[in-house]
PDB file of N, CA and C in Angstrom:
ATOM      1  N   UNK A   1     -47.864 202.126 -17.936  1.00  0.00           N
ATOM      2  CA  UNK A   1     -49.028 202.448 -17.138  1.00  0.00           C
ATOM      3  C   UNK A   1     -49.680 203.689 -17.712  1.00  0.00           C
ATOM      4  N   UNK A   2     -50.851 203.581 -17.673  1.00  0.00           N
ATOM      5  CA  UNK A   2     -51.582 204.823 -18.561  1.00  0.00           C
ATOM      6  C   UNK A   2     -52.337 205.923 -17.328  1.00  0.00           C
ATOM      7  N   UNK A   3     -51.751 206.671 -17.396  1.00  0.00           N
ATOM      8  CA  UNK A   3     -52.391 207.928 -16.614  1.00  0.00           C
ATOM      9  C   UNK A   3     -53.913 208.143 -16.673  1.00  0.00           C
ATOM     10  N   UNK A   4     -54.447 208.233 -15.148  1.00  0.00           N
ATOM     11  CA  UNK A   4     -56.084 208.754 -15.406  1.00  0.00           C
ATOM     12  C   UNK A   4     -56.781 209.098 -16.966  1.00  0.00           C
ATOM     13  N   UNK A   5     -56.382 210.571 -16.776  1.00  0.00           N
ATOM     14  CA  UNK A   5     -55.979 211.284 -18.239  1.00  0.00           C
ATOM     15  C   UNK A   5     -55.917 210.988 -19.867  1.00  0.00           C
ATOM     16  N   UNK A   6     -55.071 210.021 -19.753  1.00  0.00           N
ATOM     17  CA  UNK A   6     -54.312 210.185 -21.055  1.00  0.00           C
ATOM     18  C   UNK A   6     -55.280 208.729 -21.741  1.00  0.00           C
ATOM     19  N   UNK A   7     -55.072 209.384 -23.249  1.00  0.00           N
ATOM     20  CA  UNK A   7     -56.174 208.432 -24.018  1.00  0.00           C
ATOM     21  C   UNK A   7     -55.229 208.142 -25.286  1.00  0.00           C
ATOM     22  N   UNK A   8     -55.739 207.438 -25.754  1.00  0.00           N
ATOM     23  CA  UNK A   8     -54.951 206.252 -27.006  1.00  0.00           C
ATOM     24  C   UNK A   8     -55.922 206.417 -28.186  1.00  0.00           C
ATOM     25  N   UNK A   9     -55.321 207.533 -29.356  1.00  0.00           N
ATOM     26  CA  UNK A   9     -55.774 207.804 -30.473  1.00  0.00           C
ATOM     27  C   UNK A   9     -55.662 206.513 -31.281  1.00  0.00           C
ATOM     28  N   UNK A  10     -56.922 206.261 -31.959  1.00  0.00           N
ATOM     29  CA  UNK A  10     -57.166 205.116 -32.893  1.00  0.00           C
ATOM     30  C   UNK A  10     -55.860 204.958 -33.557  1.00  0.00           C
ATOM     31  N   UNK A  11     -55.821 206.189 -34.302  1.00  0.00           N
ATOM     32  CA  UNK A  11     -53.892 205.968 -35.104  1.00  0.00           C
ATOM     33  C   UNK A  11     -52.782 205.092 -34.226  1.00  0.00           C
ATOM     34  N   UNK A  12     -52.953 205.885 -33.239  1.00  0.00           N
ATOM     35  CA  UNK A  12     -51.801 205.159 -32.464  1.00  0.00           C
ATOM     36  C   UNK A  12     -52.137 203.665 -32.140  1.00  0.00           C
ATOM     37  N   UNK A  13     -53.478 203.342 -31.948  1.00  0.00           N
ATOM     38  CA  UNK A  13     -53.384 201.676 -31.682  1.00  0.00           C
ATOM     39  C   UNK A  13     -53.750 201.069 -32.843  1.00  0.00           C
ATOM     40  N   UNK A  14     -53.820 201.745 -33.986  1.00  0.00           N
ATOM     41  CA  UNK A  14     -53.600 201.343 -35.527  1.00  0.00           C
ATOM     42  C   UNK A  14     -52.187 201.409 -35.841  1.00  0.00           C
ATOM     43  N   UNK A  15     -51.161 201.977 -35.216  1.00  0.00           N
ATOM     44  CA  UNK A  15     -49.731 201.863 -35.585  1.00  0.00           C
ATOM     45  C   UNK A  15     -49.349 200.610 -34.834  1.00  0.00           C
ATOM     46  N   UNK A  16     -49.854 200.644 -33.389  1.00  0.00           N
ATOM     47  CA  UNK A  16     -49.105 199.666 -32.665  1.00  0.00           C
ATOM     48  C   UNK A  16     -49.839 198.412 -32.869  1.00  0.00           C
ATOM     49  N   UNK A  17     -50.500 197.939 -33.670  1.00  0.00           N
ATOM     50  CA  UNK A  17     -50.906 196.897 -33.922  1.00  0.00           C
ATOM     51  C   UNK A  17     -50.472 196.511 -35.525  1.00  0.00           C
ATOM     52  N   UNK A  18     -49.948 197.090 -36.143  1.00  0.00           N
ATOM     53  CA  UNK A  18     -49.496 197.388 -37.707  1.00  0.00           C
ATOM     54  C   UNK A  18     -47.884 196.785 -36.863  1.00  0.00           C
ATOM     55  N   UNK A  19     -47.609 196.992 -36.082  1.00  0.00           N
ATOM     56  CA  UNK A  19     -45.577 197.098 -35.592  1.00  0.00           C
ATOM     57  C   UNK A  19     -45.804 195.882 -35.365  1.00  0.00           C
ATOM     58  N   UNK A  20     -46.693 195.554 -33.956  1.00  0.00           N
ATOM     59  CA  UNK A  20     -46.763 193.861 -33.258  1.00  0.00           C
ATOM     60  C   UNK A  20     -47.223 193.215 -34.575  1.00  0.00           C
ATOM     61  N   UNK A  21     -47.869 193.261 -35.675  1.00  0.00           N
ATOM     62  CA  UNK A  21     -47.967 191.952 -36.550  1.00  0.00           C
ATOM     63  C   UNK A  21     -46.762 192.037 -37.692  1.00  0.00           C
ATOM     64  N   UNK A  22     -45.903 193.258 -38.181  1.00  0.00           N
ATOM     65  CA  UNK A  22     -45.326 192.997 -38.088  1.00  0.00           C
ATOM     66  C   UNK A  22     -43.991 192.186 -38.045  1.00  0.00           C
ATOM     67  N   UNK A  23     -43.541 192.857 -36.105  1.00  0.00           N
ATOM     68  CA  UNK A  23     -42.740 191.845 -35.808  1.00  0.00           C
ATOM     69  C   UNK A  23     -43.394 190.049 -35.260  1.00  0.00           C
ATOM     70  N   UNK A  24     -44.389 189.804 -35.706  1.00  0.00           N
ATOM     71  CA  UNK A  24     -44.676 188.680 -35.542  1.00  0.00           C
ATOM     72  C   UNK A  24     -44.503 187.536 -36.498  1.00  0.00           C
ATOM     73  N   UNK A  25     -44.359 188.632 -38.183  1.00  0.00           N
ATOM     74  CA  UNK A  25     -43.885 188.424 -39.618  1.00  0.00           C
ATOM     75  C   UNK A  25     -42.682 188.070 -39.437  1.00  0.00           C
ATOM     76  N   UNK A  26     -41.949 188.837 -39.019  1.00  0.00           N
ATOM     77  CA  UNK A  26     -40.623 188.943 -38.968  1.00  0.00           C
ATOM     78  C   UNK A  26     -40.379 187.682 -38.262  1.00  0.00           C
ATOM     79  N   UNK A  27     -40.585 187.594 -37.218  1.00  0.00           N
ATOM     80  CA  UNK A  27     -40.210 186.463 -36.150  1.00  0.00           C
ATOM     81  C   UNK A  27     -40.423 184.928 -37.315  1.00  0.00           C
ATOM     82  N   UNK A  28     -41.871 184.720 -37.483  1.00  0.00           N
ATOM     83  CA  UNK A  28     -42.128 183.399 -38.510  1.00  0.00           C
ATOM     84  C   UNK A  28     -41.183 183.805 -39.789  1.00  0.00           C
ATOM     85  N   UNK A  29     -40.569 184.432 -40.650  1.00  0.00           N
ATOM     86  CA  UNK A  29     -39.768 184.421 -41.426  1.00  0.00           C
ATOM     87  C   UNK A  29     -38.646 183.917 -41.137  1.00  0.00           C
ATOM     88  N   UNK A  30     -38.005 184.434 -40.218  1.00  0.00           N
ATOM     89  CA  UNK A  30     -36.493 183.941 -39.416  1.00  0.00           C
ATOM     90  C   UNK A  30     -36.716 182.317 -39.390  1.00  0.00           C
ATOM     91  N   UNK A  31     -37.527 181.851 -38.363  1.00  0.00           N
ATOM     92  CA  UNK A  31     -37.726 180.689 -37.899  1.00  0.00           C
ATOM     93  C   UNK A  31     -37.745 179.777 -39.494  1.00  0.00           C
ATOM     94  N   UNK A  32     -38.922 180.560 -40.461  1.00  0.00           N
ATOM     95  CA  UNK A  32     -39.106 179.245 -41.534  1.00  0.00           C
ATOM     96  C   UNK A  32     -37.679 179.016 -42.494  1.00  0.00           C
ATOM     97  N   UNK A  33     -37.084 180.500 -42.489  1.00  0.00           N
ATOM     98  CA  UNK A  33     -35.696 180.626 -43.294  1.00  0.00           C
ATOM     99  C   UNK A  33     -34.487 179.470 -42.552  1.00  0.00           C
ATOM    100  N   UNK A  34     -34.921 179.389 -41.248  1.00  0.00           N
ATOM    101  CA  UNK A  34     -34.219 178.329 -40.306  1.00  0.00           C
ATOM    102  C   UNK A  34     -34.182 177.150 -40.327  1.00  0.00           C
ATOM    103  N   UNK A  35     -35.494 176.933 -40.651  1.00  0.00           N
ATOM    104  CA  UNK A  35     -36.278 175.225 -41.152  1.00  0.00           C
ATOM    105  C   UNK A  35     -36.008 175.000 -42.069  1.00  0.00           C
ATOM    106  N   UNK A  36     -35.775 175.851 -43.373  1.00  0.00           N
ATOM    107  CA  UNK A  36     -35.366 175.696 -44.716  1.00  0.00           C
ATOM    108  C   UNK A  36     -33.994 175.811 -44.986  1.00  0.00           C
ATOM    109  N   UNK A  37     -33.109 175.751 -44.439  1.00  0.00           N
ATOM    110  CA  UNK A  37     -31.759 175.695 -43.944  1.00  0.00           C
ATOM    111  C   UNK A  37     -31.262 174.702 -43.477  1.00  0.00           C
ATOM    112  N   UNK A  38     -31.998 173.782 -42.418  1.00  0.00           N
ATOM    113  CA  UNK A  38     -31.501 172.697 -42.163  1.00  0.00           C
ATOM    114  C   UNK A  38     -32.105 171.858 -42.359  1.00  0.00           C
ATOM    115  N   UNK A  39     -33.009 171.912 -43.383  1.00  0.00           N
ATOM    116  CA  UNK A  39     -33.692 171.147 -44.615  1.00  0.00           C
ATOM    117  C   UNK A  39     -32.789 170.685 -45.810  1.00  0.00           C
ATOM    118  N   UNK A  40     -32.386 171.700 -45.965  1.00  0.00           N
ATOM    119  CA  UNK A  40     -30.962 171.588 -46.842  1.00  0.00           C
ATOM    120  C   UNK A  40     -29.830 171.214 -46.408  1.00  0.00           C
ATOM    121  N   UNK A  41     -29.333 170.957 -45.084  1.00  0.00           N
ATOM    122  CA  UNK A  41     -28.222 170.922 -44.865  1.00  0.00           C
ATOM    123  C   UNK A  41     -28.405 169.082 -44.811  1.00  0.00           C
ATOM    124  N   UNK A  42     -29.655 168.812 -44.109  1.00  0.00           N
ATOM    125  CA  UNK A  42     -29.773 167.115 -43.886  1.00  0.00           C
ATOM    126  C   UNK A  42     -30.107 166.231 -45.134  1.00  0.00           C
ATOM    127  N   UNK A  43     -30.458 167.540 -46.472  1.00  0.00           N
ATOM    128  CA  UNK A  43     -30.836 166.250 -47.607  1.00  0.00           C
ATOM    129  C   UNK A  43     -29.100 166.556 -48.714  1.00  0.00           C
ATOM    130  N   UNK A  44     -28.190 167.436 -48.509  1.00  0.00           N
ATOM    131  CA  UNK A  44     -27.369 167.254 -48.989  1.00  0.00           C
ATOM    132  C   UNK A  44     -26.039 166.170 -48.459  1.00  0.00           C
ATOM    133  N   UNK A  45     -26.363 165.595 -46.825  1.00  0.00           N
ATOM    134  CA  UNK A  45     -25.956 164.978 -46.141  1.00  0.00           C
ATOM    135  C   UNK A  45     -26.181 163.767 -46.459  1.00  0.00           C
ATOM    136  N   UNK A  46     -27.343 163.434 -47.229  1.00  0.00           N
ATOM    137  CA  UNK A  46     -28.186 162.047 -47.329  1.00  0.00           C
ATOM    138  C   UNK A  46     -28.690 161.708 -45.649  1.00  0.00           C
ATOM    139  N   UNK A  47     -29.375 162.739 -45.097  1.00  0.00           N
ATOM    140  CA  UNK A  47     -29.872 162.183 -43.610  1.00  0.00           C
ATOM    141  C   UNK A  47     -31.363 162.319 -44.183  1.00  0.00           C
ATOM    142  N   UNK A  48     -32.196 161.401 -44.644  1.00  0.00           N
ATOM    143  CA  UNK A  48     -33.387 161.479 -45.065  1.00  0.00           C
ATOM    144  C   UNK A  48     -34.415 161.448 -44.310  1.00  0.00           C
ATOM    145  N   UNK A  49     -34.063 161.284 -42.775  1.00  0.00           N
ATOM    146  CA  UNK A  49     -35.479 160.990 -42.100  1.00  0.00           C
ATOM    147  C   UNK A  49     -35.251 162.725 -41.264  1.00  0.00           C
ATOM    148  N   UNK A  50     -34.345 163.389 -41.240  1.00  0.00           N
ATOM    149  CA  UNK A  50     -34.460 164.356 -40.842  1.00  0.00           C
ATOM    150  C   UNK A  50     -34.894 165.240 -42.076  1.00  0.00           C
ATOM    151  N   UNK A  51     -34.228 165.222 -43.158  1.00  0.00           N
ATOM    152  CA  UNK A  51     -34.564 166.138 -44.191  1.00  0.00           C
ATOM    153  C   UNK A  51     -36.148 166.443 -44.258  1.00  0.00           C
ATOM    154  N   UNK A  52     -36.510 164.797 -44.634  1.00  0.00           N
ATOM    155  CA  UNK A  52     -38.303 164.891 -44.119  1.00  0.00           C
ATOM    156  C   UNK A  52     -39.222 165.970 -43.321  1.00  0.00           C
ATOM    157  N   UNK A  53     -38.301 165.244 -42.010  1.00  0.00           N
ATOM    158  CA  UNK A  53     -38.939 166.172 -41.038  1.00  0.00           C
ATOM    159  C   UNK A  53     -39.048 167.603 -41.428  1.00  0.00           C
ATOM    160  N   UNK A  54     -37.914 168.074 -41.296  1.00  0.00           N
ATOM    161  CA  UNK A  54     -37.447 169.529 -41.964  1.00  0.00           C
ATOM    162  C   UNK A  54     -38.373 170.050 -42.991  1.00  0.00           C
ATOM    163  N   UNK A  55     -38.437 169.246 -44.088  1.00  0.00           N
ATOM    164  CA  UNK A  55     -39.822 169.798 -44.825  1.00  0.00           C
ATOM    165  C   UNK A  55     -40.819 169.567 -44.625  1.00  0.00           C
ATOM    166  N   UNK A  56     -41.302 168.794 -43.724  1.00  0.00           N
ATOM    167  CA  UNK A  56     -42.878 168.691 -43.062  1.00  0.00           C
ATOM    168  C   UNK A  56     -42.807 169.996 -42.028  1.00  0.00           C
ATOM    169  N   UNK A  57     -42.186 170.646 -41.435  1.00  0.00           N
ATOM    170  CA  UNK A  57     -42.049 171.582 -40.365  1.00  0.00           C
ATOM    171  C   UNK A  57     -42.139 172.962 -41.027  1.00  0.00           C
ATOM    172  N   UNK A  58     -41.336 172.970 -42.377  1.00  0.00           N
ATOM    173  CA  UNK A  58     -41.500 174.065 -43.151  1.00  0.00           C
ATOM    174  C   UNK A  58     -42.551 174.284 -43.754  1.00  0.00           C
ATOM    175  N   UNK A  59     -43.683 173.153 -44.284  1.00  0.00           N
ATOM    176  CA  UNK A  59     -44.547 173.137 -44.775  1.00  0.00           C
ATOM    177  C   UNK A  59     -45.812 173.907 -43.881  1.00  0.00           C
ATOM    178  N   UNK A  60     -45.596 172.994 -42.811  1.00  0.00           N
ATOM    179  CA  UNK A  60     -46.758 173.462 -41.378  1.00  0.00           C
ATOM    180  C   UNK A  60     -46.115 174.782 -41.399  1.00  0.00           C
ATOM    181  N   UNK A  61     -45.199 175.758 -41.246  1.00  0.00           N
ATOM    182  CA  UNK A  61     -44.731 176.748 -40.699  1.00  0.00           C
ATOM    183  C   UNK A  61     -45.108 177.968 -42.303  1.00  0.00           C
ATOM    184  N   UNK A  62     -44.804 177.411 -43.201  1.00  0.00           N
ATOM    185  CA  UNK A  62     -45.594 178.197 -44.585  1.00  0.00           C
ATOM    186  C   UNK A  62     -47.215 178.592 -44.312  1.00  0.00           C
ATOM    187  N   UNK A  63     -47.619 177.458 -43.812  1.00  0.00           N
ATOM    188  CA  UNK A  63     -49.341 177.784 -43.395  1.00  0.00           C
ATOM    189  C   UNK A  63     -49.426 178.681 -42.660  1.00  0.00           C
ATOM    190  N   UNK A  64     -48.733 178.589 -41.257  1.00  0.00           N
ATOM    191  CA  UNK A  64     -48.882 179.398 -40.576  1.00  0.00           C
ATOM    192  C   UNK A  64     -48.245 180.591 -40.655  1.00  0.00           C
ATOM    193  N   UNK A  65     -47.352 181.176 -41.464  1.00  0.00           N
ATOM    194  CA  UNK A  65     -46.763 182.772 -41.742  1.00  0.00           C
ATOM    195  C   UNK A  65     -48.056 183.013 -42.548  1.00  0.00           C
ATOM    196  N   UNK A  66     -48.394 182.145 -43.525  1.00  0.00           N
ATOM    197  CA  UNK A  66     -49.907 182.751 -43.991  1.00  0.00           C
ATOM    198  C   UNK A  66     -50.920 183.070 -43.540  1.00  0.00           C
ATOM    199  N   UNK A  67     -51.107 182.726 -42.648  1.00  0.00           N
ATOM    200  CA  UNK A  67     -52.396 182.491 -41.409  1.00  0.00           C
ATOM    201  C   UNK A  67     -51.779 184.217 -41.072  1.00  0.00           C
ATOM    202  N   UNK A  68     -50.200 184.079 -40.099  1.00  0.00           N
ATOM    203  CA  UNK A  68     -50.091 185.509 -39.712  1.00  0.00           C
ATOM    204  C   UNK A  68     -49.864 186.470 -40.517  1.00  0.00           C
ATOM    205  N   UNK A  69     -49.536 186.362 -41.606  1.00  0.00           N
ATOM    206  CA  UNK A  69     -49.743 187.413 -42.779  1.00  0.00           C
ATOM    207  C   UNK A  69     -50.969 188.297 -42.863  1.00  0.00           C
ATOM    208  N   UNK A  70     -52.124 187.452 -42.939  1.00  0.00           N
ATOM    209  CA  UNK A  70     -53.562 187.504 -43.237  1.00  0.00           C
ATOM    210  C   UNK A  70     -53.852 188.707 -42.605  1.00  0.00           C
TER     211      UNK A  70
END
C-alpha cells in the first residue's frame, strides 16, 4: 500500500519492471527446459506420438520466450 506521500522514482519502476520480466524469463526457460526433457525422454522410448507433441509444444514455447525476451 503506498502512503499519501510517498512517490515511485522512475529508477525504481525501471528496476521493478527489469526483475518482473526477468522472472518471467526465468519462469519460460524452466518450463521449455521441461518440454525439452520429456521430448527426449518419449523419442528415446520410441513413444512417437508423444515425442511429437513434445516438440510441437517446445516449438510454440521457443516463440513465445522470444516474444517475452523482446
Amino acid at each position: 500500500m503506498l502512503l499519501p506521500n510517498a512517490a515511485i522514482s522512475a529508477g525504481q519502476l525501471a528496476s521493478a519492471s527489469v526483475h518482473a520480466k526477468a522472472v518471467r524469463i526465468g519462469a519460460w526457460n524452466a518450463l521449455l527446459q521441461a518440454v525439452i526433457a520429456a521430448q527426449h525422454w518419449h523419442r528415446t522410448r520410441d513413444h512417437t506420438q508423444q515425442a511429437e507433441a513434445a516438440r510441437q509444444a517446445a516449438e510454440y514455447l521457443r516463440v513465445a520466450y522470444r516474444a517475452a525476451a523482446a
